[in-house]
C-alpha atoms as a PDB file:
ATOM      1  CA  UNK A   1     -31.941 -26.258  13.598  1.00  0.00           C
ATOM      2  CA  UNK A   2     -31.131 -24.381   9.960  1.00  0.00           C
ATOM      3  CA  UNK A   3     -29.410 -21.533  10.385  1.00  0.00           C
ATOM      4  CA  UNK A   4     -32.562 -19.403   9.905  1.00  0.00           C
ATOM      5  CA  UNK A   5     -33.872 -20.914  12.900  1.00  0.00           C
ATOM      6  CA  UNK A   6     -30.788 -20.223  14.943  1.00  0.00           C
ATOM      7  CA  UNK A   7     -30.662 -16.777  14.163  1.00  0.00           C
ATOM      8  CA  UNK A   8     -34.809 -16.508  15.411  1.00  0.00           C
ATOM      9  CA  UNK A   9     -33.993 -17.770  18.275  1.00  0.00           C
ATOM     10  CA  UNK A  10     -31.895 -15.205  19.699  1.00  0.00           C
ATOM     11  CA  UNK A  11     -33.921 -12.546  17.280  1.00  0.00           C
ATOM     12  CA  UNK A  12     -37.330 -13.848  19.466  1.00  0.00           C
ATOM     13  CA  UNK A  13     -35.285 -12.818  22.817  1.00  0.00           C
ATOM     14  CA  UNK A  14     -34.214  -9.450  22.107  1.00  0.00           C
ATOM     15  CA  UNK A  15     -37.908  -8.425  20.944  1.00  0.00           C
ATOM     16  CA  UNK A  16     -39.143 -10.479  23.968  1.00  0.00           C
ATOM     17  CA  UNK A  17     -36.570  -9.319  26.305  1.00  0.00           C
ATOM     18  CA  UNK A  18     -34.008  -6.601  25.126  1.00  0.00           C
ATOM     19  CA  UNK A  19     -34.202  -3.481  27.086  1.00  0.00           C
ATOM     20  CA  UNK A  20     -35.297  -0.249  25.265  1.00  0.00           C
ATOM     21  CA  UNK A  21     -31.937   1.714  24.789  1.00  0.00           C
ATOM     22  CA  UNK A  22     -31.852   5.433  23.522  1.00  0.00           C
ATOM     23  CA  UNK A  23     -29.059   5.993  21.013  1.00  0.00           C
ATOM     24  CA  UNK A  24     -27.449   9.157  20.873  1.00  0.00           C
ATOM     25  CA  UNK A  25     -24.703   8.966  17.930  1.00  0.00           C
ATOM     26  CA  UNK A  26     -27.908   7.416  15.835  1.00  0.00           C
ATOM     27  CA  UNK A  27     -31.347   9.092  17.182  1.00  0.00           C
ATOM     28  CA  UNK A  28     -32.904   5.602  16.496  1.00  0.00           C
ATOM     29  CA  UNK A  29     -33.656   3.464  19.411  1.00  0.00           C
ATOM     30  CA  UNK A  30     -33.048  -0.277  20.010  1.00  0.00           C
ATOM     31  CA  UNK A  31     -33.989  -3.279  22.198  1.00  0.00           C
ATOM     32  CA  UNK A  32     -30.798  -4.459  23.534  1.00  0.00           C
ATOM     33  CA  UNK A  33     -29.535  -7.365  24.443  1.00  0.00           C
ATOM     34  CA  UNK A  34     -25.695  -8.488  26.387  1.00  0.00           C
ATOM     35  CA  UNK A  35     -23.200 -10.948  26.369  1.00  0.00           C
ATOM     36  CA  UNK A  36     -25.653 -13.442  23.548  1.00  0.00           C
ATOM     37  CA  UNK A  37     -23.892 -16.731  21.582  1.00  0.00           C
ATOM     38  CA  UNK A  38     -25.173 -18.459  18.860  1.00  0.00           C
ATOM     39  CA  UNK A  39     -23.480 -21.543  17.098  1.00  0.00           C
ATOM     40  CA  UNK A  40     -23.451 -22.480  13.709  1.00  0.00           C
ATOM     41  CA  UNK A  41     -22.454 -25.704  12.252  1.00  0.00           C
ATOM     42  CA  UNK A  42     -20.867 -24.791   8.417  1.00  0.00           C
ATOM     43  CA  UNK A  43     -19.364 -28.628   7.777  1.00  0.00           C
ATOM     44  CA  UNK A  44     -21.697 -29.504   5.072  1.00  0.00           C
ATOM     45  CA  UNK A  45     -23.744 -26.151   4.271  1.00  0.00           C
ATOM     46  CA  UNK A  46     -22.898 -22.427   4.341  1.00  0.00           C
ATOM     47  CA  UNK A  47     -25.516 -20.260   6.127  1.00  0.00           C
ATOM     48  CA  UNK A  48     -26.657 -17.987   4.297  1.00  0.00           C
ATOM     49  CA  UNK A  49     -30.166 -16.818   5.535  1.00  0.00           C
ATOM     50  CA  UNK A  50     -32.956 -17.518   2.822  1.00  0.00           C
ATOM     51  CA  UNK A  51     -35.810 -15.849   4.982  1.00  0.00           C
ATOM     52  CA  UNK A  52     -34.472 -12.764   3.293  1.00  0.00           C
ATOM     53  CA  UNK A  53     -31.963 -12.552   0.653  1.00  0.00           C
ATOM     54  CA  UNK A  54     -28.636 -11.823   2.146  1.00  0.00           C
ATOM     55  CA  UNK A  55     -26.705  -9.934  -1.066  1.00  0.00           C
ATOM     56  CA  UNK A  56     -23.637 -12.429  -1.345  1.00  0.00           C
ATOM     57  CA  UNK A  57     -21.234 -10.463  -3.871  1.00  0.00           C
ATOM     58  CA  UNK A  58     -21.179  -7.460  -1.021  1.00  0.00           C
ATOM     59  CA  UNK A  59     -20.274 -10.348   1.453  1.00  0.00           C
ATOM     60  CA  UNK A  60     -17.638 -11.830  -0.355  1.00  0.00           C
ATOM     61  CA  UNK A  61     -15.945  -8.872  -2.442  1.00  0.00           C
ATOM     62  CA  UNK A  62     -15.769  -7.068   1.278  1.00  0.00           C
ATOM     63  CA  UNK A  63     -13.849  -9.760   2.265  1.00  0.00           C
ATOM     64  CA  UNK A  64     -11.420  -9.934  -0.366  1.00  0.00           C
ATOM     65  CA  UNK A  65     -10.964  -6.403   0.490  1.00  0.00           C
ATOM     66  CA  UNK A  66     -10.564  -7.089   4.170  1.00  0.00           C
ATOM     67  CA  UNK A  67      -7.760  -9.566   3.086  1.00  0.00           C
ATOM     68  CA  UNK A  68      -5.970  -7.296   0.563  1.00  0.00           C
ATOM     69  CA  UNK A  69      -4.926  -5.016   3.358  1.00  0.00           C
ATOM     70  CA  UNK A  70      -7.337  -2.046   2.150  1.00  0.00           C
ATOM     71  CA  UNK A  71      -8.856   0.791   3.181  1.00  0.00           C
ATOM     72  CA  UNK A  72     -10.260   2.613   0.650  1.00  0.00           C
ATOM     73  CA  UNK A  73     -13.431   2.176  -0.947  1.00  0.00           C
ATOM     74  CA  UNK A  74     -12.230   2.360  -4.586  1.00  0.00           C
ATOM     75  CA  UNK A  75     -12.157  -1.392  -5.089  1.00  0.00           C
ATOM     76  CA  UNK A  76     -15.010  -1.859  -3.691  1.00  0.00           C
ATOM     77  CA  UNK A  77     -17.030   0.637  -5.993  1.00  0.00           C
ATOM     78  CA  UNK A  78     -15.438  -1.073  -8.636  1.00  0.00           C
ATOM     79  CA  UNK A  79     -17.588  -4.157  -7.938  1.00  0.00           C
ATOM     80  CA  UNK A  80     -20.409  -1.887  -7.056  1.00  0.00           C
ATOM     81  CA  UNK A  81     -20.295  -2.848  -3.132  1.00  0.00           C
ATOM     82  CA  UNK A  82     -21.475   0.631  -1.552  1.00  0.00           C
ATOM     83  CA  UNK A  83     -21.990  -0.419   2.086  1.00  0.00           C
ATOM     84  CA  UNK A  84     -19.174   1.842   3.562  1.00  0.00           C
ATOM     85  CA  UNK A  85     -20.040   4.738   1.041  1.00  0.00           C
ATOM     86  CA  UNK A  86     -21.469   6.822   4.198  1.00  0.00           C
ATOM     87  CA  UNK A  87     -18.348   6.618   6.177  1.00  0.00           C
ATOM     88  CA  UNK A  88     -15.965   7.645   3.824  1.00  0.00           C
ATOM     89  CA  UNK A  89     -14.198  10.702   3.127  1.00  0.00           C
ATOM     90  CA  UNK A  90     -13.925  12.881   0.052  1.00  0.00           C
ATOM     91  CA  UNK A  91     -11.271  10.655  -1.552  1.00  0.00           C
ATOM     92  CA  UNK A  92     -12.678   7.529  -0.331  1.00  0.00           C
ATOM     93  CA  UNK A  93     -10.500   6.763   2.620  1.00  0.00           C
ATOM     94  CA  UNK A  94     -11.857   4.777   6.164  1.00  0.00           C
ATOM     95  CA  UNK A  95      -8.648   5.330   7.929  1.00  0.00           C
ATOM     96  CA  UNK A  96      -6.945   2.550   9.736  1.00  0.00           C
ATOM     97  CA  UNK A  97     -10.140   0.084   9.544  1.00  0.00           C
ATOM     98  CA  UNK A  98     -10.406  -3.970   9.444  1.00  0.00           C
ATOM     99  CA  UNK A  99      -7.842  -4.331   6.614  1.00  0.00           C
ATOM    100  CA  UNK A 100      -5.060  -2.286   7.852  1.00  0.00           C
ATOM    101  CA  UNK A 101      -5.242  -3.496  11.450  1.00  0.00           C
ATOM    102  CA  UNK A 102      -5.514  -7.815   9.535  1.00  0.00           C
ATOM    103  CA  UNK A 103      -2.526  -6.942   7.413  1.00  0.00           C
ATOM    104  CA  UNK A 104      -0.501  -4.348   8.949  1.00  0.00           C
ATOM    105  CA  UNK A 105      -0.442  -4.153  12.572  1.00  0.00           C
ATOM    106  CA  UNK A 106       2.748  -2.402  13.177  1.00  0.00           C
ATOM    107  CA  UNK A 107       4.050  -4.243  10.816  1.00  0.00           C
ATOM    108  CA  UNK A 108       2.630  -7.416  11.777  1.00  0.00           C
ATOM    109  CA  UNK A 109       0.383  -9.604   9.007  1.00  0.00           C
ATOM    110  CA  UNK A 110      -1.906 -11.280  11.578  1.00  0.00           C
ATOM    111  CA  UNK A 111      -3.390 -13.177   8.324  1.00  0.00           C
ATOM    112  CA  UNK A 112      -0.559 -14.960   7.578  1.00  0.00           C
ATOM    113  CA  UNK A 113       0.855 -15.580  11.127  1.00  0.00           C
ATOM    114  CA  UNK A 114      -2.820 -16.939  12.100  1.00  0.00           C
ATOM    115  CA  UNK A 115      -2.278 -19.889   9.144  1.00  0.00           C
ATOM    116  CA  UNK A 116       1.472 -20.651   9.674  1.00  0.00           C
ATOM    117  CA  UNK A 117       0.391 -20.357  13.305  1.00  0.00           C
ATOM    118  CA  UNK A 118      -2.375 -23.178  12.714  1.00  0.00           C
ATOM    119  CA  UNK A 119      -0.198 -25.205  10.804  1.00  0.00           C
ATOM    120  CA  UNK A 120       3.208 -25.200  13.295  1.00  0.00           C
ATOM    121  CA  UNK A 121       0.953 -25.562  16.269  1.00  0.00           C
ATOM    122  CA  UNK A 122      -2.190 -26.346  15.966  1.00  0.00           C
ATOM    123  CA  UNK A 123      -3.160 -27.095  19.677  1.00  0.00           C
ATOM    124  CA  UNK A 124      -1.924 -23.188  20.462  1.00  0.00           C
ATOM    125  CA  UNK A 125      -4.343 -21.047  22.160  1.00  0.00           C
ATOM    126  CA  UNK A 126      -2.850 -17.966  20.366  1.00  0.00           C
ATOM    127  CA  UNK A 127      -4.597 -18.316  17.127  1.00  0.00           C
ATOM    128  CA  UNK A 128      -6.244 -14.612  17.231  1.00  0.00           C
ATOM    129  CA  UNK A 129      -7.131 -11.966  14.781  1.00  0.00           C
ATOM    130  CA  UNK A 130      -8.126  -8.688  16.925  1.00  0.00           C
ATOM    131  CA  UNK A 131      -8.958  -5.476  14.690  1.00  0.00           C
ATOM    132  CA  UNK A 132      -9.768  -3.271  17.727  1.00  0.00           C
ATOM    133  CA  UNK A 133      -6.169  -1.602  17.584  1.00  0.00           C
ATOM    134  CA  UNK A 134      -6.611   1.329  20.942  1.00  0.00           C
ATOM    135  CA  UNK A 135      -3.795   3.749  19.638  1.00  0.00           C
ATOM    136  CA  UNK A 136      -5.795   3.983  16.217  1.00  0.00           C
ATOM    137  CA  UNK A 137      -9.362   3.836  17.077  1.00  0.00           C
ATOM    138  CA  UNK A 138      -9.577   7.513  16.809  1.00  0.00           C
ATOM    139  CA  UNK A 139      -8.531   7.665  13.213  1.00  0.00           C
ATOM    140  CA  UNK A 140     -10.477   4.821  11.771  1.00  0.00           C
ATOM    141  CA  UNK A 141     -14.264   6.097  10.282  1.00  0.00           C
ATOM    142  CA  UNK A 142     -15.935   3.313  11.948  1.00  0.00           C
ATOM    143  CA  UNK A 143     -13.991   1.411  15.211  1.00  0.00           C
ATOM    144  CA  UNK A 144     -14.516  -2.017  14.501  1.00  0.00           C
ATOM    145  CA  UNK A 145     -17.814  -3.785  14.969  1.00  0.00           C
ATOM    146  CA  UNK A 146     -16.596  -7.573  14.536  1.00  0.00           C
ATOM    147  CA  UNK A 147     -13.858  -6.653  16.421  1.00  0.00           C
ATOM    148  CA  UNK A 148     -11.734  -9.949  17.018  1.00  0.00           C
ATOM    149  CA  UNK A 149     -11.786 -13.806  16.023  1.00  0.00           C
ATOM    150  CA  UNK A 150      -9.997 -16.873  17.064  1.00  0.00           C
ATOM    151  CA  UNK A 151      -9.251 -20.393  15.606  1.00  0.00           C
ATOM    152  CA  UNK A 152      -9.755 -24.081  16.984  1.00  0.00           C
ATOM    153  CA  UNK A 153      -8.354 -26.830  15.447  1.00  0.00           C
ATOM    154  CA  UNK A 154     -10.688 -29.755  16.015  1.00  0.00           C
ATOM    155  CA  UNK A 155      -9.273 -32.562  14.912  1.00  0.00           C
ATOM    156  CA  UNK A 156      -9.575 -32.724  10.848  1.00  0.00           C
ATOM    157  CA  UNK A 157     -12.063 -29.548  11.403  1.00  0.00           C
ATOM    158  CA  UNK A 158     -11.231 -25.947  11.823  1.00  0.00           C
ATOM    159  CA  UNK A 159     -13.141 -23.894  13.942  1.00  0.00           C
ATOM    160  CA  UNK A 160     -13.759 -20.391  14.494  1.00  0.00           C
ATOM    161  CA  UNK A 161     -15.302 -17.816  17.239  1.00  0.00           C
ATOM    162  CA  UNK A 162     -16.159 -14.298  16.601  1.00  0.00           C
ATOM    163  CA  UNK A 163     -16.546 -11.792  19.592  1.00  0.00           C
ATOM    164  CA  UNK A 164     -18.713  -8.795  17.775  1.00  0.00           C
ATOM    165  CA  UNK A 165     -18.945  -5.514  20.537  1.00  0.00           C
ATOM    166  CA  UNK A 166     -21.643  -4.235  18.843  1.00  0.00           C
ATOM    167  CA  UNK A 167     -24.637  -5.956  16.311  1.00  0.00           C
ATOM    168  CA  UNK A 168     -27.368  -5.036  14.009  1.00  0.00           C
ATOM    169  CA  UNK A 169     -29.914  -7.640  13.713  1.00  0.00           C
ATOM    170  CA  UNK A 170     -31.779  -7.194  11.526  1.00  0.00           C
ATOM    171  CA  UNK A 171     -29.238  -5.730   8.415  1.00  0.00           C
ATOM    172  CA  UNK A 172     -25.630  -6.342   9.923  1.00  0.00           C
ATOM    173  CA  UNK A 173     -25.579 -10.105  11.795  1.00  0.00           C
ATOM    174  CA  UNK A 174     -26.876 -11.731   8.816  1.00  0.00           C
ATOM    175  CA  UNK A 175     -24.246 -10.655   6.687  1.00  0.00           C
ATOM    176  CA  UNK A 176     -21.452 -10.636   9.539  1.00  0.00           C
ATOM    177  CA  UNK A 177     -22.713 -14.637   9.918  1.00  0.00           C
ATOM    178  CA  UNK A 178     -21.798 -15.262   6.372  1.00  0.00           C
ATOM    179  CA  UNK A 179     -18.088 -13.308   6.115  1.00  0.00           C
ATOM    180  CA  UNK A 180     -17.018 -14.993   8.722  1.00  0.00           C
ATOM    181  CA  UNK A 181     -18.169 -18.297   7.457  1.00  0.00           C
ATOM    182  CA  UNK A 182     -16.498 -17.630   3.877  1.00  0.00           C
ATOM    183  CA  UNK A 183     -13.208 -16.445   5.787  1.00  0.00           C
ATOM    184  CA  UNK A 184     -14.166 -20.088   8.034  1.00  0.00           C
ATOM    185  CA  UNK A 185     -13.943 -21.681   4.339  1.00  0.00           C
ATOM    186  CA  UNK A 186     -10.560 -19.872   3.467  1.00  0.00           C
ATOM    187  CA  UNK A 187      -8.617 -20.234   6.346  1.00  0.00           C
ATOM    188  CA  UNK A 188      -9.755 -24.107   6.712  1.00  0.00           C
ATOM    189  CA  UNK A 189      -8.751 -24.597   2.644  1.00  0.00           C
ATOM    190  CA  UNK A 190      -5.262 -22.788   3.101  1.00  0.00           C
ATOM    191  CA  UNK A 191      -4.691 -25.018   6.399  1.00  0.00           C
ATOM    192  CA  UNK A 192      -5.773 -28.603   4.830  1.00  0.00           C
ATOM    193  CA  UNK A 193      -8.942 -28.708   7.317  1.00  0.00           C
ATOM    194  CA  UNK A 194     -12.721 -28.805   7.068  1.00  0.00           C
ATOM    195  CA  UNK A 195     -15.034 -25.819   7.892  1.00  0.00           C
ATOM    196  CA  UNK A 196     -16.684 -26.498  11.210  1.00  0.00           C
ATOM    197  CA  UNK A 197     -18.385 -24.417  13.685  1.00  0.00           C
ATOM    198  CA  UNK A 198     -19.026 -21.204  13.920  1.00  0.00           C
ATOM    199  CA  UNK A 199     -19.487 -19.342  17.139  1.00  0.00           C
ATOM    200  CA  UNK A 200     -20.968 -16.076  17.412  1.00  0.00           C
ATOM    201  CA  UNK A 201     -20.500 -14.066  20.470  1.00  0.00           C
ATOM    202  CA  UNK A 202     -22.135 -10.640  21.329  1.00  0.00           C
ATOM    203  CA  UNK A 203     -21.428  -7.747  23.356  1.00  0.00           C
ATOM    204  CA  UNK A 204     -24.412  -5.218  22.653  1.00  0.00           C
ATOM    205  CA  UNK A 205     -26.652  -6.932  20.229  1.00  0.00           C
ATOM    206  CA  UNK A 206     -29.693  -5.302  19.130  1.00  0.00           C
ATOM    207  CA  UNK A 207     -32.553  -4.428  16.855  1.00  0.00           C
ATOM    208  CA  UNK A 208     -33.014  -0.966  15.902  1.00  0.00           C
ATOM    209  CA  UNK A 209     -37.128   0.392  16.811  1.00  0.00           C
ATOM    210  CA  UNK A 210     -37.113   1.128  13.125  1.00  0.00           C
ATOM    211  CA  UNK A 211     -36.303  -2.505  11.921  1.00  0.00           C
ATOM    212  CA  UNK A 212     -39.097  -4.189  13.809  1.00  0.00           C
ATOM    213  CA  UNK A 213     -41.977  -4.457  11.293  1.00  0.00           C
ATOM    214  CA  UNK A 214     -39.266  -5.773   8.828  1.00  0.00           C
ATOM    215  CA  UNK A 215     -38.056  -8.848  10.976  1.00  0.00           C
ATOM    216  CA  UNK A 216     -41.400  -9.783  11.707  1.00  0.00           C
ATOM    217  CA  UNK A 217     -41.652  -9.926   8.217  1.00  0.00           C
ATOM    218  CA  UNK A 218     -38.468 -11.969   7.489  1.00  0.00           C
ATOM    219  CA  UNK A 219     -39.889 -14.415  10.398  1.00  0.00           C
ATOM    220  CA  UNK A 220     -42.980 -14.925   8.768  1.00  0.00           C
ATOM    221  CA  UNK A 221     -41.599 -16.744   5.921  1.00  0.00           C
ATOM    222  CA  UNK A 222     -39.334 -19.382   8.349  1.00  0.00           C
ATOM    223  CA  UNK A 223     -42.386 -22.102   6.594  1.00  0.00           C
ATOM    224  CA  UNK A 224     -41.000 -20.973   3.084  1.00  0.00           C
ATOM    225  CA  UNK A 225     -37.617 -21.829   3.275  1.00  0.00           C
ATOM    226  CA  UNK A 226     -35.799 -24.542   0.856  1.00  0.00           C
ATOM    227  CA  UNK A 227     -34.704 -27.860   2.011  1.00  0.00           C
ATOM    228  CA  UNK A 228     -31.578 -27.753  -0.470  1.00  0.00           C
ATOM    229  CA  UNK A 229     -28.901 -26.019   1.272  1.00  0.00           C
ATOM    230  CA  UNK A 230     -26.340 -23.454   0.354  1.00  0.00           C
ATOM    231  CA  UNK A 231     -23.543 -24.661  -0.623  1.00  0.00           C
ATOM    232  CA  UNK A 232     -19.225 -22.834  -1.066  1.00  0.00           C
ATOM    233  CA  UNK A 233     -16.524 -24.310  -2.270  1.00  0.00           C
ATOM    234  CA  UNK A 234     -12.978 -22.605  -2.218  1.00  0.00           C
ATOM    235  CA  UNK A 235     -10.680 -23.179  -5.104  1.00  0.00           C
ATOM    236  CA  UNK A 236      -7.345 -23.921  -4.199  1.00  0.00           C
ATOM    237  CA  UNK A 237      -4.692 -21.309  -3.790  1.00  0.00           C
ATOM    238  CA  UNK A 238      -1.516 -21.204  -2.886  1.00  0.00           C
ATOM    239  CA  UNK A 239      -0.928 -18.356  -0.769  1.00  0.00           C
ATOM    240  CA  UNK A 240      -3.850 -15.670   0.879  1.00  0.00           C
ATOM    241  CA  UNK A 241      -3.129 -13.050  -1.233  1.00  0.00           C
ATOM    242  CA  UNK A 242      -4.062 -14.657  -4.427  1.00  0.00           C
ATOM    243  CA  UNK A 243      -7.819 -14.810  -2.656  1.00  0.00           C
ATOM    244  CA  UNK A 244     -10.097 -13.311  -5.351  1.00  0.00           C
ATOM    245  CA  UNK A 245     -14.004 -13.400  -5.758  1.00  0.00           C
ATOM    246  CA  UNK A 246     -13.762 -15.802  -8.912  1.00  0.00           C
ATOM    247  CA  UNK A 247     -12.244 -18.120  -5.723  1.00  0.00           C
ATOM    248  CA  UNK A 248     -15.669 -18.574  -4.460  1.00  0.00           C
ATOM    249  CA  UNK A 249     -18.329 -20.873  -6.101  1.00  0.00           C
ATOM    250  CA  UNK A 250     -21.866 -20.652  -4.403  1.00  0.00           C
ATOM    251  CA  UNK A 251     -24.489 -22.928  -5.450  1.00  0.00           C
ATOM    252  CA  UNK A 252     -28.239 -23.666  -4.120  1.00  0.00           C
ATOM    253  CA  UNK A 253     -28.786 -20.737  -2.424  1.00  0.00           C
ATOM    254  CA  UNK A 254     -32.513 -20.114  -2.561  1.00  0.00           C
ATOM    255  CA  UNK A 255     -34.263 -17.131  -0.830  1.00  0.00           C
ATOM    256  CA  UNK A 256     -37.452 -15.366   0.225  1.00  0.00           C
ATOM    257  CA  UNK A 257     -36.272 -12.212  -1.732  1.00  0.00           C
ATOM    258  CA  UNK A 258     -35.265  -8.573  -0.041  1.00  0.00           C
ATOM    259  CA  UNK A 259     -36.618  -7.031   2.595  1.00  0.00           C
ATOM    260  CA  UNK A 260     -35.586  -2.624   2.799  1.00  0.00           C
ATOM    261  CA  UNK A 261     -34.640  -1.022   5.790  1.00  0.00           C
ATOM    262  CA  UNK A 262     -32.248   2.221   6.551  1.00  0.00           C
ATOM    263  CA  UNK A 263     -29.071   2.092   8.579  1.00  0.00           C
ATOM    264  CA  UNK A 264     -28.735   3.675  11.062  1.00  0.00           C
ATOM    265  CA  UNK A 265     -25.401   5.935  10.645  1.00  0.00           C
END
């Protein structure tokens, strides 16, 4: 299956069977489903949706913002990426989010002891990421969503599973699907492997009452989709922190065009 036909599938089960869930901190209801995994093979295309367009600058330049350590939203309004506007304060802080917790864990870069990690020991079953940092939760805007990831080396391929706590559906997991894939891309070029698999594992994933006229929508153009493929390639670099967006070079990606709907904050 394409990767638009991977993400219906599980899409098609929460509609058919998610349980109706009041949310409180949102007012918006959702049909909920637990404990979901999807799989992704990214060896010789990236998946980006093309039932709707998935807005690729946000997903890359948040990245590169993930992997500078950040966590305010100044360099990210600088490359007009707005998508944690809502959460931030007055002078554009988050608090202790994503980048902090990749770079600076007490200290610890888990960035750069994941790769020299990969590349001393391969076979280890230690090659984690985790954002979800307990004595900081309280001080971070948002507690993390895509909360921790690990690394398998396969052989010439490198592999890598996300466990996300909590998932949007419709406007979150497609975009989620494709950071993870780009950092799949990175982390594989600054290791000397091939991209892979990508796993996607759930806790709560859901679709929000309000975004259910607008995936039936995305779903009715699965016929429309392109044959060509989207495709990444990573120019070389010599150590993480030299990652910039001019790093990335995305070709063939062909799309249905947006599709609007609110987020629920």
């Amino acid at each position: 299956m394409n990767p638009d036909q991977i993400y219906f599938s599980l899409a098609d089960k929460i509609m058919s069977e998610g349980m109706y869930r009041n949310n409180e901190r949102t007012g918006i209801g959702t049909y909920s489903l637990f404990g979901e995994k999807l799989e992704y093979d990214v060896s010789s295309s990236f998946p980006l949706l093309q039932t709707k367009q998935v807005w690729w600058p946000g997903v890359a330049h948040e990245l590169v913002w993930f992997l500078k350590g950040e966590t305010n939203i100044k360099y990210l309004k600088e490359n007009k990426v707005r998508i944690w506007d809502a959460w931030a304060d007055e002078n554009g802080n988050l608090g202790p989010v994503y980048g902090k917790q990749w770079r600076d864990w007490s200290g610890n870069d888990q960035i750069k002891s994941l790769i020299s990690g990969i590349k001393e020991d391969p076979s280890s079953r230690r090659h984690i990421v985790n954002a979800w940092n307990v004595d900081q939760i309280k001080e971070m805007a948002l507690p993390p969503c895509h909360m921790m990831f690990q690394v398998y080396v396969r052989e010439d391929y490198l592999d890598l599973q996300l466990y996300q706590r909590s998932g949007d559906y419709f406007l979150g997991v497609p975009f989620n699907l494709a950071s993870y894939s780009l950092l799949l891309y990175i982390l594989s070029k600054a290791v000397n492997k091939k991209p892979g698999k990508f796993i996607h594992v759930f806790g709560d994933v859901h679709i929000y009452e309000n975004h259910v006229e607008a995936i039936k929508t995305q779903k009715s153009r699965l016929e429309n989709i392109k044959e060509a493929k989207p495709e990444l390639y990573v120019k070389d670099f010599n150590d993480i922190d030299e990652i910039t967006f001019n790093h990335f070079i995305l070709s063939n990606y062909f799309h249905e065009g947006k599709i609007k709907a609110d987020v629920a904050i």
